[in-house]
N, C-alpha and C. Protein backbone atom coordinates (compact mmCIF):
# COMPACT_ATOMS: atom_id res chain seq x y z
N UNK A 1 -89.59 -35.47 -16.79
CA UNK A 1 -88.85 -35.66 -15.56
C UNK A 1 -87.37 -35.84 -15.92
N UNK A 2 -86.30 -35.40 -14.87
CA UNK A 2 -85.02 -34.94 -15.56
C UNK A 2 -84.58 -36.36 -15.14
N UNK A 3 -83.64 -36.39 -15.25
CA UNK A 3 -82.69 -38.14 -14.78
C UNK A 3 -82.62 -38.40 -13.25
N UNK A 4 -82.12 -37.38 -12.51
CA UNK A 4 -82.07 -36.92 -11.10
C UNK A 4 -83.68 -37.12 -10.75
N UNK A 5 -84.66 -36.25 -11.19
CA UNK A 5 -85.73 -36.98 -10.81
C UNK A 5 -86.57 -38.55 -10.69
N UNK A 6 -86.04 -39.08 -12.08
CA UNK A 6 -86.45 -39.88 -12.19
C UNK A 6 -85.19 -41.65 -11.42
N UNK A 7 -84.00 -41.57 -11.07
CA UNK A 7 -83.69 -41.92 -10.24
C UNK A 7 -84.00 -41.51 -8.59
N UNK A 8 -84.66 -40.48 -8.38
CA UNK A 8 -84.78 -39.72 -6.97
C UNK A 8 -86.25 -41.27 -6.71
N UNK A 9 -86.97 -40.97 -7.88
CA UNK A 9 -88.60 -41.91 -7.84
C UNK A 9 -88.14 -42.96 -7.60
N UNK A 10 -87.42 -43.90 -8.45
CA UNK A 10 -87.10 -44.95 -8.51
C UNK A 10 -86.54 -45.39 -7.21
N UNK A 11 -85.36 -45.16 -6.83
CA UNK A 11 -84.70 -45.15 -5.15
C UNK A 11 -86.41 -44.89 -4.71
N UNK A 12 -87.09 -44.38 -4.05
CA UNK A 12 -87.95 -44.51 -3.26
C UNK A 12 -89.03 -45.22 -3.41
N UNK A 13 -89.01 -45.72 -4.52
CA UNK A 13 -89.90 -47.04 -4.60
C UNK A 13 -89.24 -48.54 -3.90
N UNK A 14 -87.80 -47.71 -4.32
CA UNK A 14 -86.98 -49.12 -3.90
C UNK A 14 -87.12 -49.53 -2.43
N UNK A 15 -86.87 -47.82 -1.81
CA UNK A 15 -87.15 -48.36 -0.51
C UNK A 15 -87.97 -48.93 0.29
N UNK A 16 -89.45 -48.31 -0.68
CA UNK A 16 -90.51 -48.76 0.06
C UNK A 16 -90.37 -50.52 0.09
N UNK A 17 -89.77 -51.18 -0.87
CA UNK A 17 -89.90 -52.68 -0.91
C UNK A 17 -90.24 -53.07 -2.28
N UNK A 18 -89.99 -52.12 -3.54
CA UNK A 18 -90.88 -52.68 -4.36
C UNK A 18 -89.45 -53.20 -5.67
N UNK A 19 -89.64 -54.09 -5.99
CA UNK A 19 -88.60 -54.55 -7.05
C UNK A 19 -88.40 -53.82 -8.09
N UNK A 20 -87.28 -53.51 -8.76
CA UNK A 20 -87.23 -53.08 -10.33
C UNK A 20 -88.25 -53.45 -11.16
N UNK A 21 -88.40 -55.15 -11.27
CA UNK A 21 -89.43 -55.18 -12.20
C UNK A 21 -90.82 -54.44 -11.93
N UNK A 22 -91.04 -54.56 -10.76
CA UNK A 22 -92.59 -54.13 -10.60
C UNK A 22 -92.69 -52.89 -10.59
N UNK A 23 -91.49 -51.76 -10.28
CA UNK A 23 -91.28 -50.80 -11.09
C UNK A 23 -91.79 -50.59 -12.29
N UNK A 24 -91.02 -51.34 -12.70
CA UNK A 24 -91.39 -51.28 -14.53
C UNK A 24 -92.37 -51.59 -14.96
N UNK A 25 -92.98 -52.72 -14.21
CA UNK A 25 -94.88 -52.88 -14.33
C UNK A 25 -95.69 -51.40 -14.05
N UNK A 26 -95.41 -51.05 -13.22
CA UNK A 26 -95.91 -49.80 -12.80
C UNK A 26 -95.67 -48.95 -14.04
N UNK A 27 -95.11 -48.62 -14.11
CA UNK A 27 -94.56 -47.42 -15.13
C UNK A 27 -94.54 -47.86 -16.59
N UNK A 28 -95.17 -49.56 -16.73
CA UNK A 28 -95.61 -49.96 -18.67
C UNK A 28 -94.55 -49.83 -18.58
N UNK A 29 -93.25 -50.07 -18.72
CA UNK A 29 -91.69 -50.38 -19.11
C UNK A 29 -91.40 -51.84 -19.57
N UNK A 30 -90.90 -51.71 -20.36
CA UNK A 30 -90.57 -53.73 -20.56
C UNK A 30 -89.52 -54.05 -19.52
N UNK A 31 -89.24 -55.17 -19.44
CA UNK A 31 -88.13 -55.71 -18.87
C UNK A 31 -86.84 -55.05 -19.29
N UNK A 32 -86.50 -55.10 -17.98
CA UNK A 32 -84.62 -54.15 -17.56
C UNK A 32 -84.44 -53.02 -18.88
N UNK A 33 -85.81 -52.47 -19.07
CA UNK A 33 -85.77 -51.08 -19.85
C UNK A 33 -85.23 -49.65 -18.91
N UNK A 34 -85.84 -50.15 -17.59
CA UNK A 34 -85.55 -49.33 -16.87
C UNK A 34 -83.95 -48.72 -16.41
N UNK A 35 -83.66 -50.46 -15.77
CA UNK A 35 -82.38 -50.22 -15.57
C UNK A 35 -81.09 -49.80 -16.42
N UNK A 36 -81.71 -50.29 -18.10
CA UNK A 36 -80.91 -50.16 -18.95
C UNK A 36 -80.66 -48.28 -19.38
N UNK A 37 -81.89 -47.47 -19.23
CA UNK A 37 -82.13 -46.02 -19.34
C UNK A 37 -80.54 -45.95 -18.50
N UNK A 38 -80.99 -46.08 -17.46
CA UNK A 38 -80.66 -45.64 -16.06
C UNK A 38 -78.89 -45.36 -16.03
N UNK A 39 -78.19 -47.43 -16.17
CA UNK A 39 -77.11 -47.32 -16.43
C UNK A 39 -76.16 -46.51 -18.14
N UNK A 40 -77.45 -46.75 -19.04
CA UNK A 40 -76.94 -45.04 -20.12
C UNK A 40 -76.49 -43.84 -19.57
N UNK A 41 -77.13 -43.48 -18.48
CA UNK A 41 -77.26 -42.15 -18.02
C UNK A 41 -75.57 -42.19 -16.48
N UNK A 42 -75.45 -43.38 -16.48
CA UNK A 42 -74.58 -43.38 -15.57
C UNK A 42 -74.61 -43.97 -14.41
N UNK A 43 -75.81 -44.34 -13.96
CA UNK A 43 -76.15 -45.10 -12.91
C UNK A 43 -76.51 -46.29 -12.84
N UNK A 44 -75.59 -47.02 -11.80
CA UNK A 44 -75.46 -48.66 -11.30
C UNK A 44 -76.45 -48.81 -9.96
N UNK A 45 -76.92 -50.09 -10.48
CA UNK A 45 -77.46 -50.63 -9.41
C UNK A 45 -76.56 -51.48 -8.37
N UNK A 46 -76.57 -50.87 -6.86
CA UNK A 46 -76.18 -51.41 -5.94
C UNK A 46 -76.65 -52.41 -5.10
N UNK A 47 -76.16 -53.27 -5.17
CA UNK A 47 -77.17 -54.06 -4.60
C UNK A 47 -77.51 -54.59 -3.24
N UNK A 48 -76.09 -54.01 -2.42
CA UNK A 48 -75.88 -53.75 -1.09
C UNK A 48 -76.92 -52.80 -0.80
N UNK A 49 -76.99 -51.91 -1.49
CA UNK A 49 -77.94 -50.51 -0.82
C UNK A 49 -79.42 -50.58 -1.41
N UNK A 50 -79.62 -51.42 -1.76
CA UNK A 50 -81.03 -51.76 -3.04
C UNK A 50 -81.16 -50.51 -3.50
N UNK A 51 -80.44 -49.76 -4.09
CA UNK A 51 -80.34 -48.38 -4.74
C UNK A 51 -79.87 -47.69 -6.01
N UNK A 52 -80.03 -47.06 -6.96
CA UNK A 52 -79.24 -46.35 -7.72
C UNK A 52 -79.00 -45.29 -7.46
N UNK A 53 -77.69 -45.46 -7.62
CA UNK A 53 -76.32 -44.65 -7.35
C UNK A 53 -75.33 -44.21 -9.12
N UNK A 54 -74.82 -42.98 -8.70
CA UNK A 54 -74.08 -42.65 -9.55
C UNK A 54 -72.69 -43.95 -10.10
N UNK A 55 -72.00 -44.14 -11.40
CA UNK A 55 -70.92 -44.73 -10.57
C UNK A 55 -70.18 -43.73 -10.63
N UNK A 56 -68.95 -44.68 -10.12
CA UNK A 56 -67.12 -43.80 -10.03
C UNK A 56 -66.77 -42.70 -10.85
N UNK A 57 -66.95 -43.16 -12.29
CA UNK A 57 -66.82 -42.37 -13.11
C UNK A 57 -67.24 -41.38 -13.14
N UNK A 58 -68.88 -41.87 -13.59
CA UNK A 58 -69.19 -40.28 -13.44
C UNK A 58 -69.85 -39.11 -12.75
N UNK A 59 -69.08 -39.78 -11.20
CA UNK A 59 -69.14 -39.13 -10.60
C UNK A 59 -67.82 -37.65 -10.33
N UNK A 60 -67.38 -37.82 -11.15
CA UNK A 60 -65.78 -36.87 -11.25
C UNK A 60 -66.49 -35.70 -12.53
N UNK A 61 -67.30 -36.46 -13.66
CA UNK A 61 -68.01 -35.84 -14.46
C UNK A 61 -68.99 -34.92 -14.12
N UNK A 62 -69.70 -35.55 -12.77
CA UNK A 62 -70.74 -35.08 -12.38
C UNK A 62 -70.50 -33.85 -11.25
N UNK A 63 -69.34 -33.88 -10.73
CA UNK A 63 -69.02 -32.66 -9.80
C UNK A 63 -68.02 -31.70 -10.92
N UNK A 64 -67.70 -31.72 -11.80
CA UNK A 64 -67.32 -30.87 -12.47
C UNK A 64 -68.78 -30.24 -13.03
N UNK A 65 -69.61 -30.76 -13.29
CA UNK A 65 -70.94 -30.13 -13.65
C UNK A 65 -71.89 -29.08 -13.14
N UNK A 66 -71.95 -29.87 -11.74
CA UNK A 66 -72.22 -29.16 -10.38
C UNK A 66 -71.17 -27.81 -10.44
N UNK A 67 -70.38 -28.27 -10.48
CA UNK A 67 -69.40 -26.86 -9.97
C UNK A 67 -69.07 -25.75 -11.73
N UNK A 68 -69.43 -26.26 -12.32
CA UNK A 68 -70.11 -25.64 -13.55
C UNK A 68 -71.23 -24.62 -13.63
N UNK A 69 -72.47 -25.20 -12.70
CA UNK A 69 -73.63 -24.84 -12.82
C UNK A 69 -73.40 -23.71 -11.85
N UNK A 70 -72.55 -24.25 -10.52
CA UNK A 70 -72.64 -23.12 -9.63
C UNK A 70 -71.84 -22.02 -9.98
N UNK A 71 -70.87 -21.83 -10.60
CA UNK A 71 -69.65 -20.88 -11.31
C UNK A 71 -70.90 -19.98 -12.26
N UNK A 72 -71.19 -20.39 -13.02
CA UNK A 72 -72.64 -20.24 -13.84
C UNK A 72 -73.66 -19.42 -12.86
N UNK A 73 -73.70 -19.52 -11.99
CA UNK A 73 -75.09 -19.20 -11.18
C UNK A 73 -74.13 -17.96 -10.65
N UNK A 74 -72.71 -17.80 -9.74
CA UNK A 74 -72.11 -17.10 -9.16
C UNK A 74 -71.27 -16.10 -10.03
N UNK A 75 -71.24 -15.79 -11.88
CA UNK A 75 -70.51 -15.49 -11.96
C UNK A 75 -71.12 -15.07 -13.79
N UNK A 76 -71.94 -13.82 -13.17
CA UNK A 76 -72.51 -13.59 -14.91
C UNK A 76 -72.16 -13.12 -15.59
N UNK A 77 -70.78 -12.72 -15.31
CA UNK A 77 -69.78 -11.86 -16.65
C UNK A 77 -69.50 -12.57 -17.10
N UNK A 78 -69.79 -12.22 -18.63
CA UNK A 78 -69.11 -13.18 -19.87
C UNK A 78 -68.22 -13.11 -20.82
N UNK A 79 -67.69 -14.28 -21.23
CA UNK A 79 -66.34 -13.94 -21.84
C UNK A 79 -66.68 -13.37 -23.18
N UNK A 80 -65.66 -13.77 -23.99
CA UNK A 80 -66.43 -12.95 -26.00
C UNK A 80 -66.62 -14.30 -26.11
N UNK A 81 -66.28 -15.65 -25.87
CA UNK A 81 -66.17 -17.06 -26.33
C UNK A 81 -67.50 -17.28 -26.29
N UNK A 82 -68.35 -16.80 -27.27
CA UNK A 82 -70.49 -17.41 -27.54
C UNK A 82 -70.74 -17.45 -26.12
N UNK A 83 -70.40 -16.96 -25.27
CA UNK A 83 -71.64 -16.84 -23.90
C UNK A 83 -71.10 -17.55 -22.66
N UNK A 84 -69.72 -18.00 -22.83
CA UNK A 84 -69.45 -18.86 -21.72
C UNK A 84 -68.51 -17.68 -20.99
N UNK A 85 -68.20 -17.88 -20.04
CA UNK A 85 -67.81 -17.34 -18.75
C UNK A 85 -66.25 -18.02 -18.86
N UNK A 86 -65.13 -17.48 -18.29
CA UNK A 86 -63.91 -17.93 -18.47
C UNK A 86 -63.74 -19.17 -17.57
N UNK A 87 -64.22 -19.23 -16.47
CA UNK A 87 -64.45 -20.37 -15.17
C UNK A 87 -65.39 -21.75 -16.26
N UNK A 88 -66.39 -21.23 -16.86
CA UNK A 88 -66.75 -22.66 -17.72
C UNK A 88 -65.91 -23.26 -18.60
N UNK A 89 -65.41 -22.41 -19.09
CA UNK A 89 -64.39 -22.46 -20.02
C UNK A 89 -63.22 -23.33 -20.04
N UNK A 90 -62.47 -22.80 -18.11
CA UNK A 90 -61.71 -23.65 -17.88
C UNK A 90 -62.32 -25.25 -17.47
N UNK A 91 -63.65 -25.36 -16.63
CA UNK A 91 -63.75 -26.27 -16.62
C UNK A 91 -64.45 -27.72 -17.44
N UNK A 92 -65.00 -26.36 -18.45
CA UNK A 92 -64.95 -27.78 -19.84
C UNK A 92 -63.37 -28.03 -20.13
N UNK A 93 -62.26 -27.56 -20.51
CA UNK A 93 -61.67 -28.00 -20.90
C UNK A 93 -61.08 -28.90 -20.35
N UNK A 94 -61.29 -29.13 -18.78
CA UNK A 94 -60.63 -30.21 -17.85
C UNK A 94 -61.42 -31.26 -18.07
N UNK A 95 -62.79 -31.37 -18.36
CA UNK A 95 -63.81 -31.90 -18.27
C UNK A 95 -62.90 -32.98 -19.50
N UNK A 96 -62.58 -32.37 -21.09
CA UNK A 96 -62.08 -32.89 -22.20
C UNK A 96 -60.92 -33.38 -21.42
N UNK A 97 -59.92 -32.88 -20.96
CA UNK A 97 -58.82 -33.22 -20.75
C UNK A 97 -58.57 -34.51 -19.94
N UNK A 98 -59.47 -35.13 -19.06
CA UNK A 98 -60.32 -36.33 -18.87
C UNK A 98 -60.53 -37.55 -18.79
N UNK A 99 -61.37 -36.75 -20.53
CA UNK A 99 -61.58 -38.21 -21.28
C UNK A 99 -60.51 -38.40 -22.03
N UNK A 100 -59.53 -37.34 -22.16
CA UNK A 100 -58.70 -38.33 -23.67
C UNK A 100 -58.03 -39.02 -23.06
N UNK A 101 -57.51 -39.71 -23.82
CA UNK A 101 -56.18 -41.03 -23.94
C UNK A 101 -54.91 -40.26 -25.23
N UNK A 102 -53.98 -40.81 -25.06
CA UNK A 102 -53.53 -41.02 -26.18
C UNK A 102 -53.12 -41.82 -27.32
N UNK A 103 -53.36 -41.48 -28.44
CA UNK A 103 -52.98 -42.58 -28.76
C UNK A 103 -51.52 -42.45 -29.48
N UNK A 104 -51.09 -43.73 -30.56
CA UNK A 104 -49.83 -44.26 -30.94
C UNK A 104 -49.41 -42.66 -31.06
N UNK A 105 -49.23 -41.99 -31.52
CA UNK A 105 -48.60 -40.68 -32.26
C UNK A 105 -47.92 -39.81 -30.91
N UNK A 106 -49.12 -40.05 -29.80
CA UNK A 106 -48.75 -39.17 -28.64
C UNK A 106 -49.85 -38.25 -28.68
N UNK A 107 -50.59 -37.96 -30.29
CA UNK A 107 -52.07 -37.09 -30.05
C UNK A 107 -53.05 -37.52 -29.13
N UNK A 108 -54.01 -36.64 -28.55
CA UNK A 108 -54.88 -36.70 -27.82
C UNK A 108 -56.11 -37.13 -28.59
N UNK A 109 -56.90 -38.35 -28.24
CA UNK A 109 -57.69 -38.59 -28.89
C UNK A 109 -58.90 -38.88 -28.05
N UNK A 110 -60.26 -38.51 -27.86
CA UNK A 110 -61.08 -38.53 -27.29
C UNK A 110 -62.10 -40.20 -27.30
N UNK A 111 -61.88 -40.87 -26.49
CA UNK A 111 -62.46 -41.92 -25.98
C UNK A 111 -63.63 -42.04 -26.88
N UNK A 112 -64.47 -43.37 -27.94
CA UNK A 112 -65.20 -43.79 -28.27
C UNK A 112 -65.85 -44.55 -27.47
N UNK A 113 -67.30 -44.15 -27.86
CA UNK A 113 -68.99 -44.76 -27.01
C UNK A 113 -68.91 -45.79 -27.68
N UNK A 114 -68.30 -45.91 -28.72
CA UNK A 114 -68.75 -47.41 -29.38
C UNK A 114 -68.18 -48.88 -29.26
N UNK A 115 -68.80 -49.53 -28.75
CA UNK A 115 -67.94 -50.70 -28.31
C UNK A 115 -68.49 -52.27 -29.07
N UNK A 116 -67.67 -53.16 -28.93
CA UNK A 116 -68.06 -54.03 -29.81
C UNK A 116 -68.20 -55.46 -28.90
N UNK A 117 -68.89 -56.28 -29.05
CA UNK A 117 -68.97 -57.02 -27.70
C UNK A 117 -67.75 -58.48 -28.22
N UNK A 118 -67.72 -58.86 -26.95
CA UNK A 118 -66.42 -59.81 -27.34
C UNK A 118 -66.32 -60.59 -26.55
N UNK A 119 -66.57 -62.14 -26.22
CA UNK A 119 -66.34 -63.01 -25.20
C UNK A 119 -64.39 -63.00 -24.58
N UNK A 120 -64.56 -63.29 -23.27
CA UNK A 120 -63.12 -63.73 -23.34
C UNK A 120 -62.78 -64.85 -21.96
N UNK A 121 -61.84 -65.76 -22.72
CA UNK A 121 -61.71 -66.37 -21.51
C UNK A 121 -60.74 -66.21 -20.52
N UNK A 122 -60.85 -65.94 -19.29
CA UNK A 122 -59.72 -65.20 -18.11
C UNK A 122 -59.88 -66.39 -16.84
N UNK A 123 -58.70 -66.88 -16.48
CA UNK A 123 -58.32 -67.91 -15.19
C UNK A 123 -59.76 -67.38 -13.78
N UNK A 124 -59.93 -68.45 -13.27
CA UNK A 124 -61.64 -68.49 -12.44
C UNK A 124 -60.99 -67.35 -11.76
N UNK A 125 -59.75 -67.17 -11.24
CA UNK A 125 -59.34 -66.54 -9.75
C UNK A 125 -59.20 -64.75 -10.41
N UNK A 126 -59.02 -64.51 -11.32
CA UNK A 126 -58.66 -63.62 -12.26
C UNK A 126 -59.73 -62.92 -12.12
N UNK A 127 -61.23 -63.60 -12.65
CA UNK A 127 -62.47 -63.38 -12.88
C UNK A 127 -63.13 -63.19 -11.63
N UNK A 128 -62.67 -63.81 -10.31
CA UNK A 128 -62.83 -63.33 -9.03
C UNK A 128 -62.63 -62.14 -9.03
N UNK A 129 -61.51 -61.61 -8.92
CA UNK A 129 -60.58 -60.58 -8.54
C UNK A 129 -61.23 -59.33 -9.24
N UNK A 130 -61.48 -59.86 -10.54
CA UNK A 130 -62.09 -58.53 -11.37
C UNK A 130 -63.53 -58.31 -10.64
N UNK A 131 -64.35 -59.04 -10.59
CA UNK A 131 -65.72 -58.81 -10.02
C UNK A 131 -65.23 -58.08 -8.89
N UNK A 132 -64.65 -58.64 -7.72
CA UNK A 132 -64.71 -57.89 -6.65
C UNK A 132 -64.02 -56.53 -6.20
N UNK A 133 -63.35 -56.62 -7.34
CA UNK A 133 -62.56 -55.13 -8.05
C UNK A 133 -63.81 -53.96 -8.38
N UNK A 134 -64.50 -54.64 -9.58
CA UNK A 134 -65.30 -53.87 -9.85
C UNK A 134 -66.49 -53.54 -8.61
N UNK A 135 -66.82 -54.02 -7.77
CA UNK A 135 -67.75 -53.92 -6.91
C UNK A 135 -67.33 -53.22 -5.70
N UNK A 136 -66.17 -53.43 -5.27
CA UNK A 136 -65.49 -52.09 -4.48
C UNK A 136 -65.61 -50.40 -4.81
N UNK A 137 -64.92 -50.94 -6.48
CA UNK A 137 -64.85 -49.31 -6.92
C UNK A 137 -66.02 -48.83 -7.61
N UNK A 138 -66.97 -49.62 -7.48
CA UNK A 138 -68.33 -49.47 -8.08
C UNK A 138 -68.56 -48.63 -9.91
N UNK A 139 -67.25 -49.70 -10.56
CA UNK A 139 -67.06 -49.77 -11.71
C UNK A 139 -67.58 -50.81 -12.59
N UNK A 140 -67.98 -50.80 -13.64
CA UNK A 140 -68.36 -52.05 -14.79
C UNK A 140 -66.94 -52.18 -14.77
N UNK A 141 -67.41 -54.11 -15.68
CA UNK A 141 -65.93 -54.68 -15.94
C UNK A 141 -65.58 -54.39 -17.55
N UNK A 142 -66.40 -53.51 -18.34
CA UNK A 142 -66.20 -53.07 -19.78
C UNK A 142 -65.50 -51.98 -18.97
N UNK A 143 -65.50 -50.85 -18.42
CA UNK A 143 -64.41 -49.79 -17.93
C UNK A 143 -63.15 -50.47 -17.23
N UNK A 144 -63.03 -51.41 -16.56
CA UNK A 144 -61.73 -51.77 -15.98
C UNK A 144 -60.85 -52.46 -17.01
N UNK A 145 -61.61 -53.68 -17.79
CA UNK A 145 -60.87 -54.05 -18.99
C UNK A 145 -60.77 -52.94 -20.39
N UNK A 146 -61.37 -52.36 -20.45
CA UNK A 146 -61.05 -51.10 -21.78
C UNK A 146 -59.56 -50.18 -21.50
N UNK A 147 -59.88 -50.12 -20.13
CA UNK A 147 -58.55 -49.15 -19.50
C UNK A 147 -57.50 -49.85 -19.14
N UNK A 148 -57.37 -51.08 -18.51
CA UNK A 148 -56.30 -52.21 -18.75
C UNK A 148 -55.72 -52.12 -20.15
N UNK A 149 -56.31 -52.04 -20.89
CA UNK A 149 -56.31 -52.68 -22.31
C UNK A 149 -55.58 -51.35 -22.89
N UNK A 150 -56.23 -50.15 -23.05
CA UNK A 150 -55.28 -49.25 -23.40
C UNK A 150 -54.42 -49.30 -22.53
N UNK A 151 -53.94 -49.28 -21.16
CA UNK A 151 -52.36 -48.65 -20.55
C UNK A 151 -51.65 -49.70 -21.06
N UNK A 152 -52.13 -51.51 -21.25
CA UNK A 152 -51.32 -52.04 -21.41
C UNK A 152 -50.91 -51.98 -23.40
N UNK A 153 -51.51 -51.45 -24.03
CA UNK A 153 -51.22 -51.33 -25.21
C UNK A 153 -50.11 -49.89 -25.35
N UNK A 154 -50.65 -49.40 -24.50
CA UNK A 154 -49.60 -48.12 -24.54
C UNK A 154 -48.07 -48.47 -24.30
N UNK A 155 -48.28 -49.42 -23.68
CA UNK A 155 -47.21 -49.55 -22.49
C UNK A 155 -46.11 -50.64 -23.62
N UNK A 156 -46.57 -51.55 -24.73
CA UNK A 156 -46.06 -52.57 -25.32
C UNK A 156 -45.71 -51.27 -26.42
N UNK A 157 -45.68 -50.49 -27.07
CA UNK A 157 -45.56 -49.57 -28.20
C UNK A 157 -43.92 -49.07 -27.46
């Protein structure tokens, strides 16, 4: 079952009334194995909508994909570039263009998965602000502080 399917199941268990965990009873999953797949793949649990949902992010990822697949489906002449079509072409490279950052030099350097965990202490009202930040834009607070963190490092250089 593809990811889309298997969030499509999940949402409709949800609706019927049935909890994540008992989800996961159902389906032999350990505890927040499920949810943990889930948010890998990109998807947050809402908890307004008792639902999973794409987030913010990659949802910009995810309609460049879509509109990938359909360019792909609408458009079978191919370039000499191993099999891709000039329209994929352009839109992988936007796809890259994206994720990078730059770093000190001014080179383009492509964003690391790897993160390192780190307590920190931030003023109560601060820690307000960020939660309800993140819950508007239906962002984690590892993406709002990572990206704080680079503009404001950029910004001190």
């Amino acid at each position: 079952m593809d990811i889309k399917e298997q969030v499509r199941y999940v949402n409709n268990e949800l609706g019927k009334g049935f909890s994540i965990t008992k989800i996961e009873k159902t389906l032999k999953l350990g505890k927040d194995t499920l949810r943990k797949r889930l948010n890998k793949q990109g998807y947050v649990y809402d908890k307004m909508q008792k639902q999973f949902i794409i987030s913010a992010i990659n949802k910009n990822i995810d309609k460049e994909i879509n509109q990938q697949e359909e360019i792909k489906t609408n458009n079978n002449q191919m370039s000499n570039l191993e099999g891709f079509t000039k329209e994929e072409i352009k839109v992988l490279k936007q796809i890259i263009k994206e994720k990078s950052v730059k770093n000190n030099n001014g080179l383009k350097k492509l964003m690391s998965d790897d993160y390192k965990t780190t307590t920190l202490e931030i003023e109560i009202n601060l820690g307000k602000a960020l939660e309800e930040y993140c819950y508007e834009n239906k962002l984690t607070k590892k993406t709002v502080i990572n990206q704080a963190l680079i503009n404001y490092l950029n910004i001190q250089k």
